[in-house]
Every structure is written in C-alpha cells, then in structure tokens.
N, C-alpha and C. Protein backbone atom coordinates (compact mmCIF):
# COMPACT_ATOMS: atom_id res chain seq x y z
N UNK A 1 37.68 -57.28 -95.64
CA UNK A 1 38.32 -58.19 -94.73
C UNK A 1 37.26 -58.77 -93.80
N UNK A 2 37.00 -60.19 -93.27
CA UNK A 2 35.83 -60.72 -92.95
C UNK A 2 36.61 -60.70 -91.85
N UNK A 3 35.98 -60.89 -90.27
CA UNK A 3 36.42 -60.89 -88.93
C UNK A 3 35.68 -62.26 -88.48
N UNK A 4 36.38 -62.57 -87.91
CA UNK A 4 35.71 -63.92 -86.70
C UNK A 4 35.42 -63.64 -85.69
N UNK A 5 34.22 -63.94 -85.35
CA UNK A 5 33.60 -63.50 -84.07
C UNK A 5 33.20 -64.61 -83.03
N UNK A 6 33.77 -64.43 -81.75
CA UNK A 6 33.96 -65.13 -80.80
C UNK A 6 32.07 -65.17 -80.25
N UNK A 7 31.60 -66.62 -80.73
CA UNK A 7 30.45 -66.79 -80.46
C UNK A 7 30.28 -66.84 -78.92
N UNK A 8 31.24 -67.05 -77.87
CA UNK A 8 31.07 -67.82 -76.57
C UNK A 8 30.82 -66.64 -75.92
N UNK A 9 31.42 -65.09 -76.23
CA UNK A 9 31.08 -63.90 -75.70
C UNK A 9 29.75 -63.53 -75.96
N UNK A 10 28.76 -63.69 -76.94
CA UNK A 10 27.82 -63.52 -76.66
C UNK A 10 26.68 -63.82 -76.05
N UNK A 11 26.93 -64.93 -75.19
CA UNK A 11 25.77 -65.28 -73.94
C UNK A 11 26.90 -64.72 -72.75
N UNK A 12 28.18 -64.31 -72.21
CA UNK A 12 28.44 -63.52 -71.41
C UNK A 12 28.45 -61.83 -71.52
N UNK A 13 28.23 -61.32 -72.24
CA UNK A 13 28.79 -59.91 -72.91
C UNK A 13 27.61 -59.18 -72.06
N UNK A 14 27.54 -57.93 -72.72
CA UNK A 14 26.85 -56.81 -71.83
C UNK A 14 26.01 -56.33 -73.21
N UNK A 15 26.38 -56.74 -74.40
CA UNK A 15 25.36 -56.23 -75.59
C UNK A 15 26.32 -56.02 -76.44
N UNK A 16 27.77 -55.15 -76.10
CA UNK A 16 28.20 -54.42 -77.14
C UNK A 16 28.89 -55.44 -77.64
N UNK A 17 29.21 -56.22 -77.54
CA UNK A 17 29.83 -57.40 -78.48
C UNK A 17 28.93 -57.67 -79.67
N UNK A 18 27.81 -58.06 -79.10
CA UNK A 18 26.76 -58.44 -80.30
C UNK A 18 26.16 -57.08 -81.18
N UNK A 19 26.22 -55.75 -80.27
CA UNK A 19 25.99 -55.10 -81.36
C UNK A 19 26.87 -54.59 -82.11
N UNK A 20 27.97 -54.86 -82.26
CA UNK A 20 29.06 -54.92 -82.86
C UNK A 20 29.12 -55.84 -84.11
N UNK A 21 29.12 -56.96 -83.45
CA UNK A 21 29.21 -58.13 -84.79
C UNK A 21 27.75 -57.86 -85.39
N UNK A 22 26.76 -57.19 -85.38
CA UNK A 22 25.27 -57.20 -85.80
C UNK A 22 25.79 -55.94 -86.82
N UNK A 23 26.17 -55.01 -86.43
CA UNK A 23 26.88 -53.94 -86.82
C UNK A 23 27.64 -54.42 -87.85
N UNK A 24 29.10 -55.30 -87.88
CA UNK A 24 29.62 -55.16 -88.93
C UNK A 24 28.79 -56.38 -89.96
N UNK A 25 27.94 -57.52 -89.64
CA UNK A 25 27.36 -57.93 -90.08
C UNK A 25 26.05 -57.19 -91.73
N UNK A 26 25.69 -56.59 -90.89
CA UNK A 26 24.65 -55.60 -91.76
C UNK A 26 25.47 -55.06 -92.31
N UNK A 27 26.56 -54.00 -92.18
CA UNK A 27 27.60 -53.71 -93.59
C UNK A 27 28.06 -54.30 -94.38
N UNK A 28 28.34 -55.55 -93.66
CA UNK A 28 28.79 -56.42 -94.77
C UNK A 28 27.56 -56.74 -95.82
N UNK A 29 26.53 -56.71 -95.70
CA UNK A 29 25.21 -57.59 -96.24
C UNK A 29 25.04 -56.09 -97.04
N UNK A 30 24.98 -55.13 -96.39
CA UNK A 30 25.02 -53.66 -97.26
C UNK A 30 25.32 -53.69 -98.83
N UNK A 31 26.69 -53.53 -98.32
CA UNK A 31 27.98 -53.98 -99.60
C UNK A 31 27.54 -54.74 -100.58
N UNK A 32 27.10 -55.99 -100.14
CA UNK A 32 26.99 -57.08 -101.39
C UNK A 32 25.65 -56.66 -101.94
N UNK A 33 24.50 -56.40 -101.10
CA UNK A 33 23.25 -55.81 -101.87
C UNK A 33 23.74 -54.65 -102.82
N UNK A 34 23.92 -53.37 -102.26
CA UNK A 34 24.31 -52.21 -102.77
C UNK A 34 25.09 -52.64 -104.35
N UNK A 35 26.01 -53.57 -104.44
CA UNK A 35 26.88 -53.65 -105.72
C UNK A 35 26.21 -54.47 -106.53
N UNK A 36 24.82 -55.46 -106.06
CA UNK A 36 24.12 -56.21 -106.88
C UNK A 36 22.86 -55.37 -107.50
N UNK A 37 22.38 -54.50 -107.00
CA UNK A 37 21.27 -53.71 -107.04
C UNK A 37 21.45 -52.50 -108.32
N UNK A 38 22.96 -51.88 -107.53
CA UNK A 38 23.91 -50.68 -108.76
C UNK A 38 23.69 -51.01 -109.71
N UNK A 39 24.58 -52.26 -110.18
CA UNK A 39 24.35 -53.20 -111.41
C UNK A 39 22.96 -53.63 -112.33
N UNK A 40 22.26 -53.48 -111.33
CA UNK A 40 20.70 -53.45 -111.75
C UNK A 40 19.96 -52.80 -112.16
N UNK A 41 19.92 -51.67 -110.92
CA UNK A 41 19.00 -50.26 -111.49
C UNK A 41 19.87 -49.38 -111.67
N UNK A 42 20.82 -49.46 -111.06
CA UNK A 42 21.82 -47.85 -111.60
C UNK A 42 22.33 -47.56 -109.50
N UNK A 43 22.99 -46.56 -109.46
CA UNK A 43 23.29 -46.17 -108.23
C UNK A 43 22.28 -45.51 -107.56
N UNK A 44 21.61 -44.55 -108.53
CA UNK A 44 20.31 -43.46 -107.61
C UNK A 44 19.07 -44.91 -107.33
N UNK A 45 18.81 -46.06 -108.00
CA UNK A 45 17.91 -46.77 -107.50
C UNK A 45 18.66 -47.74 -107.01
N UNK A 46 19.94 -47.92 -106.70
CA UNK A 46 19.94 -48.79 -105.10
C UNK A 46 20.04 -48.08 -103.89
N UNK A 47 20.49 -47.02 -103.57
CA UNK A 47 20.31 -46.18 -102.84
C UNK A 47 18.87 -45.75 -102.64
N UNK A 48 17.90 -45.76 -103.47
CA UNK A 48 16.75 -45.81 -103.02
C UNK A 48 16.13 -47.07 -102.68
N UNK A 49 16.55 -48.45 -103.43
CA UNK A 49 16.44 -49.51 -102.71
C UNK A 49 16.85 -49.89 -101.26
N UNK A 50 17.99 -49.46 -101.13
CA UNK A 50 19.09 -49.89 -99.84
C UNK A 50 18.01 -48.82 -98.68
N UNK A 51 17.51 -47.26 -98.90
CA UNK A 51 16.76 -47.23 -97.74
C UNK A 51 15.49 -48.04 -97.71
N UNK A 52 15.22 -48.15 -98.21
CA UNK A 52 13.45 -49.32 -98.16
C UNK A 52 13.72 -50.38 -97.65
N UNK A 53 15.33 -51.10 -97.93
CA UNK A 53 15.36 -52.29 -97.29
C UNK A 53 16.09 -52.22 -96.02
N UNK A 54 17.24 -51.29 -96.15
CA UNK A 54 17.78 -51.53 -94.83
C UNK A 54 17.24 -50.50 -93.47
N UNK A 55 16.30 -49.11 -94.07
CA UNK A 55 16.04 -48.27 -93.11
C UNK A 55 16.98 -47.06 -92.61
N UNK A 56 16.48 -47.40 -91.58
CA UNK A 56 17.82 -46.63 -89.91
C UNK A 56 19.09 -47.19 -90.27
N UNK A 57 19.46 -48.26 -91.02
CA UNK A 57 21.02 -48.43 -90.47
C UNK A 57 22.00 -48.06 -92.19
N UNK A 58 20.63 -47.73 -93.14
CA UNK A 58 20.90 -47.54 -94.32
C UNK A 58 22.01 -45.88 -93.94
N UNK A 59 20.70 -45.47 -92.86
CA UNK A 59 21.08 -44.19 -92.39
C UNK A 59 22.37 -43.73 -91.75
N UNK A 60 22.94 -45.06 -91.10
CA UNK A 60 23.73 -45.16 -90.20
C UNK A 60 25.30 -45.46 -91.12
N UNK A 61 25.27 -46.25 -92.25
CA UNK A 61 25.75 -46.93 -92.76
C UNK A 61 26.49 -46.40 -94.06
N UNK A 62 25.55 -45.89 -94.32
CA UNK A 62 25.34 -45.58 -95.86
C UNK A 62 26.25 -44.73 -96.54
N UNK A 63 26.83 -44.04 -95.99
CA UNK A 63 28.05 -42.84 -96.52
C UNK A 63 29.12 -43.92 -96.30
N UNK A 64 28.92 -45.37 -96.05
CA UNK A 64 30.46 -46.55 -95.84
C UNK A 64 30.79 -47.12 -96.76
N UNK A 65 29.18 -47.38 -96.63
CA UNK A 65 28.72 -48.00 -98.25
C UNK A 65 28.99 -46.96 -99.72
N UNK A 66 28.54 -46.26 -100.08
CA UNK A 66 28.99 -45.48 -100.86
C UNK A 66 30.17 -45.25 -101.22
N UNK A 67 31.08 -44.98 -99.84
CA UNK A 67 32.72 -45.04 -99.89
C UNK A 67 33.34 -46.19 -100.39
N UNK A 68 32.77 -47.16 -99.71
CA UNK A 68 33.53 -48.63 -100.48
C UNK A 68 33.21 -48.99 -101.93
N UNK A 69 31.82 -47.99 -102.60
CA UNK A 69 31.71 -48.58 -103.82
C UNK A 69 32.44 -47.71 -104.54
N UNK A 70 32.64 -46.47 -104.12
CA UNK A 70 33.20 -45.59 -104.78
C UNK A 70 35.12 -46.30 -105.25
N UNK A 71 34.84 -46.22 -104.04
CA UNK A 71 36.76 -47.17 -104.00
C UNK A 71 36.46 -48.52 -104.99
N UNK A 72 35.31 -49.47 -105.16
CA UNK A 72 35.54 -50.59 -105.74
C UNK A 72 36.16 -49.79 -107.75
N UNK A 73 35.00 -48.50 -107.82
CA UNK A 73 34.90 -48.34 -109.25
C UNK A 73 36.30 -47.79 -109.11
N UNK A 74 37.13 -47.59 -108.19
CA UNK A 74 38.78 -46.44 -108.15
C UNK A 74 38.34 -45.36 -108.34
N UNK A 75 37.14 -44.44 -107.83
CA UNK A 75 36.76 -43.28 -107.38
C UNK A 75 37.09 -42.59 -106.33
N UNK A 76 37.57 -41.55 -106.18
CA UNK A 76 37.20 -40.85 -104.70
C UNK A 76 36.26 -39.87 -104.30
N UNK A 77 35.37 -39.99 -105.25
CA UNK A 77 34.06 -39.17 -105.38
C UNK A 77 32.77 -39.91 -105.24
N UNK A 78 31.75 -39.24 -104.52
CA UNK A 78 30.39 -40.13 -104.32
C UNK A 78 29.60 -40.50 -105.56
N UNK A 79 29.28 -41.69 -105.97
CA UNK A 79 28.82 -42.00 -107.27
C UNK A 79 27.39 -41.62 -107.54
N UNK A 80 26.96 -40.93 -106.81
CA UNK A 80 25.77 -40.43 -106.57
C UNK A 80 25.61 -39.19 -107.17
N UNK A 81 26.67 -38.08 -106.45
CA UNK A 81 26.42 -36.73 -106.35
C UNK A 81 27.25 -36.05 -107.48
N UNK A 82 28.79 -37.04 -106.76
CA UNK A 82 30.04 -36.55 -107.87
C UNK A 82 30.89 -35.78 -106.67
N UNK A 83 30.56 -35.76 -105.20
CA UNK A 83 30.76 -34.25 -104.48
C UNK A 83 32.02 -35.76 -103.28
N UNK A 84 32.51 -35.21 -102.69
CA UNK A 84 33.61 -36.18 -101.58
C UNK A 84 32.58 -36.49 -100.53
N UNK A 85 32.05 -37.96 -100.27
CA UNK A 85 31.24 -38.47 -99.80
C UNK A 85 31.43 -38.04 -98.26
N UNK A 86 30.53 -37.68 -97.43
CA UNK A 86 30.64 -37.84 -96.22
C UNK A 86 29.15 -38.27 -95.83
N UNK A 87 28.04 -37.89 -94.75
CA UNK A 87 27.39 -38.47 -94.05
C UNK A 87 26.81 -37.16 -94.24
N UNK A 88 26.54 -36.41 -94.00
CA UNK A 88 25.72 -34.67 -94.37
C UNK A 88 25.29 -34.81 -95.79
N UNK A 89 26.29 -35.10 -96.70
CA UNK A 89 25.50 -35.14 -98.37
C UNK A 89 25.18 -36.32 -98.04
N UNK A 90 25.46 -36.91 -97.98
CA UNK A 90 24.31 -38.76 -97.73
C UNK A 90 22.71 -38.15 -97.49
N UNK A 91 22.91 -37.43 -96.13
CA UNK A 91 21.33 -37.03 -95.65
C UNK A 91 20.79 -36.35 -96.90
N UNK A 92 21.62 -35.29 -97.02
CA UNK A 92 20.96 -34.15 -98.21
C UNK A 92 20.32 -35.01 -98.60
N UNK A 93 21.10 -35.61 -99.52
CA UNK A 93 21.04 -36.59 -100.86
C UNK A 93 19.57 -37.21 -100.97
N UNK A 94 19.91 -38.45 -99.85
CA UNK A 94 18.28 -38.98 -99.15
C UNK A 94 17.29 -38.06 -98.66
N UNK A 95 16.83 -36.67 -98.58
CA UNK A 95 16.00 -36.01 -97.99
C UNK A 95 15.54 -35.24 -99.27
N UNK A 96 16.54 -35.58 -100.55
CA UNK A 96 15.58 -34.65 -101.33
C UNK A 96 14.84 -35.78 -102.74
C-alpha cells in the first residue's frame, strides 16, 4: 500500500516526519530490489546483496523484507532459513 506524504510538513516538522517517510521510503525501495535480485541470484545472494547495498537499515529492515517476500511466495516461513522469520534469526543468519 503506497502512502502520500504531506510535503509542506517537512520544512515545519521536528525530523520525525521525514524520518518516517525516509523510513517507509527505503522499505519500499528494499522490497522491489530484494524481489529483483532473488530472481537473480537466488535468496542467500540478495540478502547478501541487500546488506552491501542497503547496510544499517538492511539491519533495521530486513526481517520486513523477508516477511513480505515470504508472504509474496504464500509462505510463512523465512526463505532463507525455513525457521518463522523474526529479527534474532535475521542477525544469526547475517553474522554467520
């Protein structure tokens, strides 16, 4: 679901507006890399792509991402591991 974001709040705001829309922005951009990349190298090399390109927010992100691709294939399992995706096996996952 795409959101509209009220451009006029961000020259009044305090930050969290914009890091918000920056926030769902980069997930969104996640998503579409992550399902073009899968398709490419497989899941274990976009996930190793997606940290090289996206970093810290791969970090931040990344168990969302996984979830939504999992849901695109009608999974409820991490396409990675095979194990119920959360943010702890994400790290594992990426640390080994």
């Amino acid at each position: 679901m795409s959101q509209i974001f009220d451009l006029e709040r961000l020259v009044s705001d305090d930050g969290s507006y914009f890091s918000k829309m920056a926030s769902e922005l980069t997930l969104s951009a996640m998503k579409s890399n992550f399902k073009e990349i899968a398709d490419e190298k497989g899941i274990e090399g976009a996930v190793e792509s997606m940290l090289r390109l996206f970093e810290g927010s791969w970090i931040t992100h990344g168990s969302t991402v996984l979830q939504w691709y999992a849901a695109e294939l009608g999974k409820t399992e991490c396409p990675v591991c095979g194990t119920t995706i959360d943010q702890k096996i994400l790290l594992e996952r990426l640390e080994s």
